[in-house]
Protein backbone atom coordinates (compact mmCIF):
# COMPACT_ATOMS: atom_id res chain seq x y z
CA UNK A 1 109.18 94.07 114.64
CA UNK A 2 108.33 96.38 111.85
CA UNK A 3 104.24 96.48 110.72
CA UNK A 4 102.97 97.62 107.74
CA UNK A 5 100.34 99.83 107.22
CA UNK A 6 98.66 101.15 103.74
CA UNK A 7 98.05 104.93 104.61
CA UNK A 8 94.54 105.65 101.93
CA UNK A 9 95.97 109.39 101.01
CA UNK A 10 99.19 107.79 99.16
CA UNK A 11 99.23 106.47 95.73
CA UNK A 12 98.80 102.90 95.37
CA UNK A 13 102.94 102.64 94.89
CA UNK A 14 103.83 103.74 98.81
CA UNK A 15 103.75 102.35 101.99
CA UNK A 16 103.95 103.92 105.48
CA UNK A 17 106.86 101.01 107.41
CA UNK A 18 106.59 102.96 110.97
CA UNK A 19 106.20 106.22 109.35
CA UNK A 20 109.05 106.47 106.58
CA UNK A 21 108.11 106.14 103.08
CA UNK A 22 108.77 103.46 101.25
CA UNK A 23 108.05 102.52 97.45
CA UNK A 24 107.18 98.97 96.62
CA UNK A 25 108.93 96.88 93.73
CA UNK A 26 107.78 95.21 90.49
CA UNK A 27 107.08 91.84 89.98
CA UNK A 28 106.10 90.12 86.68
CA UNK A 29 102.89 88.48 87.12
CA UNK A 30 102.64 85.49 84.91
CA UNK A 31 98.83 85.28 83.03
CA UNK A 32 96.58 82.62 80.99
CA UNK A 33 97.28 83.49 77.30
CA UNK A 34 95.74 86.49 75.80
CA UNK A 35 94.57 87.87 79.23
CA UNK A 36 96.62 90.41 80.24
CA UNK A 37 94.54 93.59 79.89
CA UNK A 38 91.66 91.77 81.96
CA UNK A 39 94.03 90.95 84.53
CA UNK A 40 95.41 94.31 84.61
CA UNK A 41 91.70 95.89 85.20
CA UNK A 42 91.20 93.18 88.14
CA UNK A 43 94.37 94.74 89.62
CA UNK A 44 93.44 97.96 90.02
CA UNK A 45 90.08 96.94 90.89
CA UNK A 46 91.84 95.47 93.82
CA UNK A 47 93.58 98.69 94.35
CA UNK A 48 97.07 96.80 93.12
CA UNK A 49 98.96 98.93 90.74
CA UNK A 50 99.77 97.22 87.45
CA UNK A 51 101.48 97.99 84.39
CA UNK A 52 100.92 96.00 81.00
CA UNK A 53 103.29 97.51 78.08
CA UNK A 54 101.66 97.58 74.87
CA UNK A 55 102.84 98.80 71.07
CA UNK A 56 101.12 99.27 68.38
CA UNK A 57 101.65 97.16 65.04
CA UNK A 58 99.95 96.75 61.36
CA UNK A 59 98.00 93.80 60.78
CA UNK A 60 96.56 92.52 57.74
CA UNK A 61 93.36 90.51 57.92
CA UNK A 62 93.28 87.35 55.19
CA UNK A 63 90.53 90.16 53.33
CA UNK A 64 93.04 92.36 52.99
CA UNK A 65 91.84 94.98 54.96
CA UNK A 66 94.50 96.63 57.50
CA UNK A 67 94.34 97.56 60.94
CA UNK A 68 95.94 98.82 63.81
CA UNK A 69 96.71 96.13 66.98
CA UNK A 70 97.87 97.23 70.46
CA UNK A 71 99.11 93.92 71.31
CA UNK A 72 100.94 93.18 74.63
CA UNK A 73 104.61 93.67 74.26
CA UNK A 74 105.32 90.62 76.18
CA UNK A 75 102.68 87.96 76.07
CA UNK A 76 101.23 86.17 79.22
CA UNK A 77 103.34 88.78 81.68
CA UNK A 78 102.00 92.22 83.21
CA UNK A 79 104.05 93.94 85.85
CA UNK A 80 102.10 94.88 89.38
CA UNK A 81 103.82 96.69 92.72
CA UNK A 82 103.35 94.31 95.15
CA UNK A 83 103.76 94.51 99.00
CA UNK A 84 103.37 91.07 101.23
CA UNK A 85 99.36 92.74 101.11
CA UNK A 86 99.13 92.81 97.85
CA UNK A 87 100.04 89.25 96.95
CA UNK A 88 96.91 87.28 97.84
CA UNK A 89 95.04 89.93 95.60
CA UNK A 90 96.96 89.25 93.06
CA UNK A 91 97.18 85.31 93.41
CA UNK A 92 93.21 85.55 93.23
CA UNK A 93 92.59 87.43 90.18
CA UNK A 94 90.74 85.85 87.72
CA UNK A 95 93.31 85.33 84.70
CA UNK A 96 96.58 85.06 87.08
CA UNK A 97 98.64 81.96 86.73
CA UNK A 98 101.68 83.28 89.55
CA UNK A 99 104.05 85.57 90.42
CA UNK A 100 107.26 85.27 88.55
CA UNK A 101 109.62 84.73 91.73
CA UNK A 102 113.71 85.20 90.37
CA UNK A 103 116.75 84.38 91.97
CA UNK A 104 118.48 87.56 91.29
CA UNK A 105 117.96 90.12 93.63
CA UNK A 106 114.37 88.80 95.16
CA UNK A 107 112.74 88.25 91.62
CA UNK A 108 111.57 91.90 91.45
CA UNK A 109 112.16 93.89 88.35
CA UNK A 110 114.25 96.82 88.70
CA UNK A 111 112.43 100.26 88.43
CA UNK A 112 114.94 101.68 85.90
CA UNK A 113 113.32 98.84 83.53
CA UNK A 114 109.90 99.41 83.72
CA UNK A 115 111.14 103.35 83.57
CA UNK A 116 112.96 101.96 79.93
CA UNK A 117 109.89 100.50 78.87
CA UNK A 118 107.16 103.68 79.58
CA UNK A 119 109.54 106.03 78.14
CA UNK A 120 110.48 103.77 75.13
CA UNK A 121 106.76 102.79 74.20
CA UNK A 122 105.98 106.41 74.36
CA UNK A 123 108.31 107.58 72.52
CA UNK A 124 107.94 104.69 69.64
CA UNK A 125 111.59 102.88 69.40
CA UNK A 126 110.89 99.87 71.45
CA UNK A 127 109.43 96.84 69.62
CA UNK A 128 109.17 93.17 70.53
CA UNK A 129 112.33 91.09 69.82
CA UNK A 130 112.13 86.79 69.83
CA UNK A 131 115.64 86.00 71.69
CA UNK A 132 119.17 88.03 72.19
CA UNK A 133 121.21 88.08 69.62
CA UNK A 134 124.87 86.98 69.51
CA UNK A 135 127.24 90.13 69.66
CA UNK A 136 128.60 93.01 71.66
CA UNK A 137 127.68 93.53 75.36
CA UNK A 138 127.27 97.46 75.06
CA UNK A 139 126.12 99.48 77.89
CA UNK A 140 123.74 102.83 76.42
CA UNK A 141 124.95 106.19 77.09
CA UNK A 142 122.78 108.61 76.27
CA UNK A 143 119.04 109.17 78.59
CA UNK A 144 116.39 108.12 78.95
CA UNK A 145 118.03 104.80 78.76
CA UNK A 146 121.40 105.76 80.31
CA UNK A 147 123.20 102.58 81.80
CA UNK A 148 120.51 100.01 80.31
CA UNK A 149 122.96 96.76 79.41
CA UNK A 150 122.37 94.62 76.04
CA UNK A 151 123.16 93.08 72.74
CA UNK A 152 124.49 95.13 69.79
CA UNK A 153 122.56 94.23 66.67
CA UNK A 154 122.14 95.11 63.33
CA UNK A 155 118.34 94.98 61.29
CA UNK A 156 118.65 96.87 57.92
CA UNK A 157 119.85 100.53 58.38
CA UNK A 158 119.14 100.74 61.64
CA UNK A 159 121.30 99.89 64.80
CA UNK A 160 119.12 98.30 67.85
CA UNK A 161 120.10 97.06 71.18
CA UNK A 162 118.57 94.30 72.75
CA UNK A 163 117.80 94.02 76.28
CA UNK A 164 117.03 90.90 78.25
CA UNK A 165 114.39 91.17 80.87
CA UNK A 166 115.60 88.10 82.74
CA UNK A 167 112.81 87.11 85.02
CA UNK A 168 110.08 86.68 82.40
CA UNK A 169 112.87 85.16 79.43
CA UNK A 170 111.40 88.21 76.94
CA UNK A 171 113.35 90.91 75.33
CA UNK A 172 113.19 94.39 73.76
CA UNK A 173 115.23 96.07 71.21
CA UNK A 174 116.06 99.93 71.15
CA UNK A 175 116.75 101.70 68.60
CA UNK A 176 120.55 103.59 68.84
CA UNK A 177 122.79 105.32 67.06
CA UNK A 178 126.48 104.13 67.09
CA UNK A 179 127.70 107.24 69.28
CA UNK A 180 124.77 106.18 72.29
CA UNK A 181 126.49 102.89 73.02
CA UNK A 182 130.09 101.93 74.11
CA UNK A 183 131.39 98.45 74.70
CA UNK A 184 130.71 96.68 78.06
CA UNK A 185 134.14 94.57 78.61
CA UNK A 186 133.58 90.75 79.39
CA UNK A 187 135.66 88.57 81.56
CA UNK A 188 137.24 87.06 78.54
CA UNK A 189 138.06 90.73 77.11
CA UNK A 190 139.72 91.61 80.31
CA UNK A 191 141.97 88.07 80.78
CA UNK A 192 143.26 88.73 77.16
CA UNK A 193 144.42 92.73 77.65
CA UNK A 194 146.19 91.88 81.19
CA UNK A 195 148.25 89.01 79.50
């Protein structure tokens, strides 16, 4: 039987499994409203790795004074690497409610994601979106989001796609050009060109 072991001299992110390297996965960690940024300090605290994506946003107070918010891009969720160490840390934060388990694929979000959502936020196109949108399945073409899947929709000018993080029930849009995205064919599409 395999044992793990936390060798001190990696990053927070590896594991020594009988001496090959081996990176841990996201999880969405579920928190009390308005609480993520605490609970993201009490992770690392506890030596836990944690991510909590943030934009920033215009806000104007009922004086009419305006300021600048970094508000939580999903509210109530921050993302932590967890081993099977890790998750009694987590579990006993102050501020944690659970540990979003899925169905698909172990519950763990997929590194490309959480990739998509660093390199997004820095780079100022992602923004929170309420729900998908009805329309196109497209599939992104062009890096750093190469071979993300979502909805094609239209605000204004602009063309955006939206991406489903499924575990947590939140979404993103990205902002695209038309040449960046080409259709993804659905089951139905398929059915109808064989006929």
């Amino acid at each position: 039987m395999c044992a793990f072991r936390v060798d001190r001299s990696l990053s927070c992110s590896k594991t020594r499994l009988d001496g090959l390297l081996v990176s841990r996965p996201w999880y969405a960690v579920f928190t009390h409203p308005r609480h993520e940024k605490r609970v993201s300090e009490q992770l690392r605290m506890r030596e836990v790795e944690a991510y909590v994506p943030t934009y920033t946003c215009k806000h104007v107070w009922k004086n009419r004074q305006t300021v600048q918010l970094e508000l939580p891009l999903f509210p109530g969720y921050i993302f932590a690497r967890l081993g099977s160490l890790e998750r009694k840390r987590v579990l006993g934060a102050p501020g944690v409610v659970t540990i979003v388990e899925g169905t698909r694929e172990s519950g763990h979000v997929p590194e490309q994601y959480i990739q998509v959502l660093r390199t997004g936020l820095e780079l100022g196109i992602i923004r929170p979106h309420a729900e998908p949108t009805v329309g196109d399945r497209v599939r992104i073409l062009t890096e750093p989001f190469a071979g993300i899947h979502g909805v094609l929709t239209s605000e204004r000018s602009e063309r955006r796609v939206v991406v489903a993080i499924d575990c947590i029930g939140q979404s993103i849009s990205i902002e695209v050009s038309r040449l960046e995205v080409e259709m993804v064919p659905t089951p139905r599409a398929i059915a109808r060109s064989v006929c």
